[in-house]
Structure formats: structure tokens, C-alpha cells
N, C-alpha and C. Protein backbone atom coordinates (compact mmCIF):
# COMPACT_ATOMS: atom_id res chain seq x y z
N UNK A 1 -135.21 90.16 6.17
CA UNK A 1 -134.28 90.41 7.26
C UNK A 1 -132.92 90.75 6.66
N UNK A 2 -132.34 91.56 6.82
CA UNK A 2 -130.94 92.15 7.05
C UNK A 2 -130.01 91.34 7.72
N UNK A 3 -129.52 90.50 6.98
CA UNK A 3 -128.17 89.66 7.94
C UNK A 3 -127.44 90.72 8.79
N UNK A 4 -126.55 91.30 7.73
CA UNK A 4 -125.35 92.07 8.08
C UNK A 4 -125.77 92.70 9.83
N UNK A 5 -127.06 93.88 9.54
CA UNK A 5 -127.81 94.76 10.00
C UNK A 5 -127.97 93.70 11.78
N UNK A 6 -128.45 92.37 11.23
CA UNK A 6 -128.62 91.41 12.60
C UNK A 6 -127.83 91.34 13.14
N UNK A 7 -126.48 90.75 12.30
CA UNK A 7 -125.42 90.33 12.72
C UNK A 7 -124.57 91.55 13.94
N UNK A 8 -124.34 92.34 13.22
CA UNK A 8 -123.78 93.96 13.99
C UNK A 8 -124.57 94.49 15.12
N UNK A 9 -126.14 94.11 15.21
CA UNK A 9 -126.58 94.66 16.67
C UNK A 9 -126.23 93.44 17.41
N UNK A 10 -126.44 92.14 17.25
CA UNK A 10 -126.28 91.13 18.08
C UNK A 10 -124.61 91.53 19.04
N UNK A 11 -123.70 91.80 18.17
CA UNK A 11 -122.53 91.76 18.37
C UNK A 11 -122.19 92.75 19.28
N UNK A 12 -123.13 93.89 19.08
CA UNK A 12 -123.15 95.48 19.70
C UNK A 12 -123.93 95.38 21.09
N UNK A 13 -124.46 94.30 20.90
CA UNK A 13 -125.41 94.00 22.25
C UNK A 13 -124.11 93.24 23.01
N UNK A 14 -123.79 92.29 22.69
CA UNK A 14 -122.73 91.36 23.08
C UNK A 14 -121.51 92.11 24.07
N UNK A 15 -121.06 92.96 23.19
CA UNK A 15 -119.60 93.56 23.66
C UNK A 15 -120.51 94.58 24.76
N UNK A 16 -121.53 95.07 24.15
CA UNK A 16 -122.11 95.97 25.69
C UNK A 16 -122.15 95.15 27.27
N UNK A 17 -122.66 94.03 27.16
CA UNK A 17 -122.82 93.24 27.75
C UNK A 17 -121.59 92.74 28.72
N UNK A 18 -120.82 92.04 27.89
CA UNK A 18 -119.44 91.62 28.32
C UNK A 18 -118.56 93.29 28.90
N UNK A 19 -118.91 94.19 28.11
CA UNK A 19 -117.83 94.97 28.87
C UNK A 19 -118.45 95.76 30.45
N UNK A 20 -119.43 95.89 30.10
CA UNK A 20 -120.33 96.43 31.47
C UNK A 20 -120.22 95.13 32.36
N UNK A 21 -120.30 93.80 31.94
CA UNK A 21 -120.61 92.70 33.23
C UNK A 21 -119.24 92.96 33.61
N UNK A 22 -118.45 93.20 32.76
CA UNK A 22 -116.51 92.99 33.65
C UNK A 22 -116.25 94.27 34.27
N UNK A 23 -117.06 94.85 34.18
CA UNK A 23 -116.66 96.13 35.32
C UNK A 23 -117.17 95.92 36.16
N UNK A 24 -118.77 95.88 36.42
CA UNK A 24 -119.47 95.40 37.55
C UNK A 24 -118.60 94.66 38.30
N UNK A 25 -118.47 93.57 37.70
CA UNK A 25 -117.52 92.21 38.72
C UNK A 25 -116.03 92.62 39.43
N UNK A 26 -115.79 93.28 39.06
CA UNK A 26 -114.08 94.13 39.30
C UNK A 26 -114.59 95.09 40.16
N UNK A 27 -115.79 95.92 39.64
CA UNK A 27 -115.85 97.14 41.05
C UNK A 27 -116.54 96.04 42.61
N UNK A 28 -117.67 95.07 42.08
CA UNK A 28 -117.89 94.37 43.50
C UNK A 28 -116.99 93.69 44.10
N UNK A 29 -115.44 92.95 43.30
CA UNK A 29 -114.32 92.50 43.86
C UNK A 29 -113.61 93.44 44.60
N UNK A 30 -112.86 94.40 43.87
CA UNK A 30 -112.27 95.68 44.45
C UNK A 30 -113.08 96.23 45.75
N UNK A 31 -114.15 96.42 45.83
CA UNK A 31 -114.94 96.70 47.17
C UNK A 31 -114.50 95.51 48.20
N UNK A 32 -115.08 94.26 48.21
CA UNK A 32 -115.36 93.44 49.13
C UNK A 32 -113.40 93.14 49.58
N UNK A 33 -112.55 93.69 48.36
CA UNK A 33 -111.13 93.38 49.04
C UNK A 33 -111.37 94.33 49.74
N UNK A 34 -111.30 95.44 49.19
CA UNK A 34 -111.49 96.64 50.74
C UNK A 34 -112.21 96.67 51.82
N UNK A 35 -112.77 96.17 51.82
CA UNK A 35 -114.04 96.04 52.98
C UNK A 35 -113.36 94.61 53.72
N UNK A 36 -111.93 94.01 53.42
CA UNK A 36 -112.04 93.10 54.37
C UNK A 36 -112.56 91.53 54.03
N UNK A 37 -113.49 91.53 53.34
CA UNK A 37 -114.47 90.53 53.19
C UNK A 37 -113.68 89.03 52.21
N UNK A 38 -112.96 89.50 51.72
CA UNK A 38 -112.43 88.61 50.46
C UNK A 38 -110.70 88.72 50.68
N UNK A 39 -110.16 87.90 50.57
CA UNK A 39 -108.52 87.68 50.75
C UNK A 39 -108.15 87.78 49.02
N UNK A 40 -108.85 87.64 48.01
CA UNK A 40 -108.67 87.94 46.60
C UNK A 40 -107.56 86.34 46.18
N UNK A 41 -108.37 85.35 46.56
CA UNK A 41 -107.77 84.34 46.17
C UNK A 41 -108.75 83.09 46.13
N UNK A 42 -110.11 83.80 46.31
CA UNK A 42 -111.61 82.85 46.33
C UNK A 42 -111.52 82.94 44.85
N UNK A 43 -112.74 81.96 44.46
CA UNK A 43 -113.67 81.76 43.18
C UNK A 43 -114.43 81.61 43.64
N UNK A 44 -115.65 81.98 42.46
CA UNK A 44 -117.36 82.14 42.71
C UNK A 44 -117.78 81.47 41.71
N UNK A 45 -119.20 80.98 41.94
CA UNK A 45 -119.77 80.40 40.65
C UNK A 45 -120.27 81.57 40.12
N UNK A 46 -120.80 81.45 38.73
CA UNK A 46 -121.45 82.51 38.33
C UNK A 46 -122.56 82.06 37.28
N UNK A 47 -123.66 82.84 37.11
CA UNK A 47 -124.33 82.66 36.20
C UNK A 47 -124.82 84.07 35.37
N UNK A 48 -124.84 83.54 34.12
CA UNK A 48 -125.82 84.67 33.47
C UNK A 48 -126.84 84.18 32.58
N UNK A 49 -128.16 85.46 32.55
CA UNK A 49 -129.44 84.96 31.97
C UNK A 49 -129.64 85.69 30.77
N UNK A 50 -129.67 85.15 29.91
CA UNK A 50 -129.99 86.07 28.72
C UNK A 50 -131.30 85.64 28.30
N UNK A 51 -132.04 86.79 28.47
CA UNK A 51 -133.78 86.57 27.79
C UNK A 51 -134.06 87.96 26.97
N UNK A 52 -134.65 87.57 25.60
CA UNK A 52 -134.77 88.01 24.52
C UNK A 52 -136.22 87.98 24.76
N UNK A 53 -137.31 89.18 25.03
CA UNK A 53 -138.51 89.80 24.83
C UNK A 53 -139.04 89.53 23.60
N UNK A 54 -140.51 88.27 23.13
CA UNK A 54 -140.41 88.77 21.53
C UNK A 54 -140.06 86.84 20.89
N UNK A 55 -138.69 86.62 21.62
CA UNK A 55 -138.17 85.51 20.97
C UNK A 55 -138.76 84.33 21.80
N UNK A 56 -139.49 84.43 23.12
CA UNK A 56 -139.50 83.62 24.38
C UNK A 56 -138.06 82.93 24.28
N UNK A 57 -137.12 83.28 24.60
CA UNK A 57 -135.71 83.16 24.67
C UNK A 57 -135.41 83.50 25.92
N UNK A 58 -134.69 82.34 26.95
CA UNK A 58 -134.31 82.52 28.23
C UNK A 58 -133.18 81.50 28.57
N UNK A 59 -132.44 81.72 28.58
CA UNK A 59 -131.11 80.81 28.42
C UNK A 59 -130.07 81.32 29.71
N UNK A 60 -129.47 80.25 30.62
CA UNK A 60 -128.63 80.39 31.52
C UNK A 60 -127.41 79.95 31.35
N UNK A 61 -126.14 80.59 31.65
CA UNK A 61 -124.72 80.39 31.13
C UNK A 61 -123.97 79.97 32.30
N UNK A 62 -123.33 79.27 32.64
CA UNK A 62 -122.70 78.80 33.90
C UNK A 62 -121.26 79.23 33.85
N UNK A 63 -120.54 79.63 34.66
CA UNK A 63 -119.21 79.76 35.07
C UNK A 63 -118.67 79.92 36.52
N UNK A 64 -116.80 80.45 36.21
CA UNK A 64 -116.47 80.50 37.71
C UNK A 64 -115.72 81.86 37.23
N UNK A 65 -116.05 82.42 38.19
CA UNK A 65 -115.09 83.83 38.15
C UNK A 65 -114.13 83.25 39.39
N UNK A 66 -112.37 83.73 38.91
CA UNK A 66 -111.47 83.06 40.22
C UNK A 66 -110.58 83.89 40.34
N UNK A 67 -109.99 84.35 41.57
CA UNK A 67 -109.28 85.54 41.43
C UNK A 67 -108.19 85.50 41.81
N UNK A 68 -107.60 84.20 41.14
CA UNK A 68 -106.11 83.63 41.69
C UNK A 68 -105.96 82.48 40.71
């Protein structure tokens, strides 16, 4: 195995991840303010699932997205 080679896709997976989930979450905020639905001063719980095909790897991450 290739550390380096591991290390750099893990990371490349990572930042894909994180930067695509923070847009998602900003374009469904930005909507639901427009639409009325949200005063933009709620928090949400949040979760994410990361499962790795291969590794039987399935792991859940807990948070709060808060928009105030």
C-alpha cells in the first residue's frame, strides 16, 4: 500500500465531500428563506453517513447546522 497515494485520495474525497455538502445546505437554506418557510434564525440537527463499499464501513456523524 501507498501511504502518501492513500493519504491524498482520502483527503480528495474529504474536501469533495465537505465542499459539495456546504453548498447543498446553503442552496436548501437560501430556498426555504425564500419560500417563506424559515425566519433564518432556526437550527437543525444533522447527520451524515459515511459507508465505504469493500471496507463494511458505515459510520454516522451527528451535528447542528444553526443559522444564527
Amino acid at each position: 500500500m501507498n501511504e502518501e497515494t492513500f493519504n491524498l485520495s482520502i483527503r480528495k474525497f474529504l474536501k469533495h465531500v465537505g465542499v459539495s455538502s456546504q453548498r447543498e445546505i446553503e442552496h436548501a437554506v437560501d430556498k426555504a428563506v425564500e419560500a417563506g418557510t424559515l425566519e433564518g434564525t432556526e437550527s437543525f440537527p444533522a447527520v451524515m453517513t459515511l459507508e465505504v463499499d469493500g471496507l463494511n464501513l458505515k459510520v454516522e456523524f451527528d451535528g447542528k447546522i444553526q443559522l444564527e
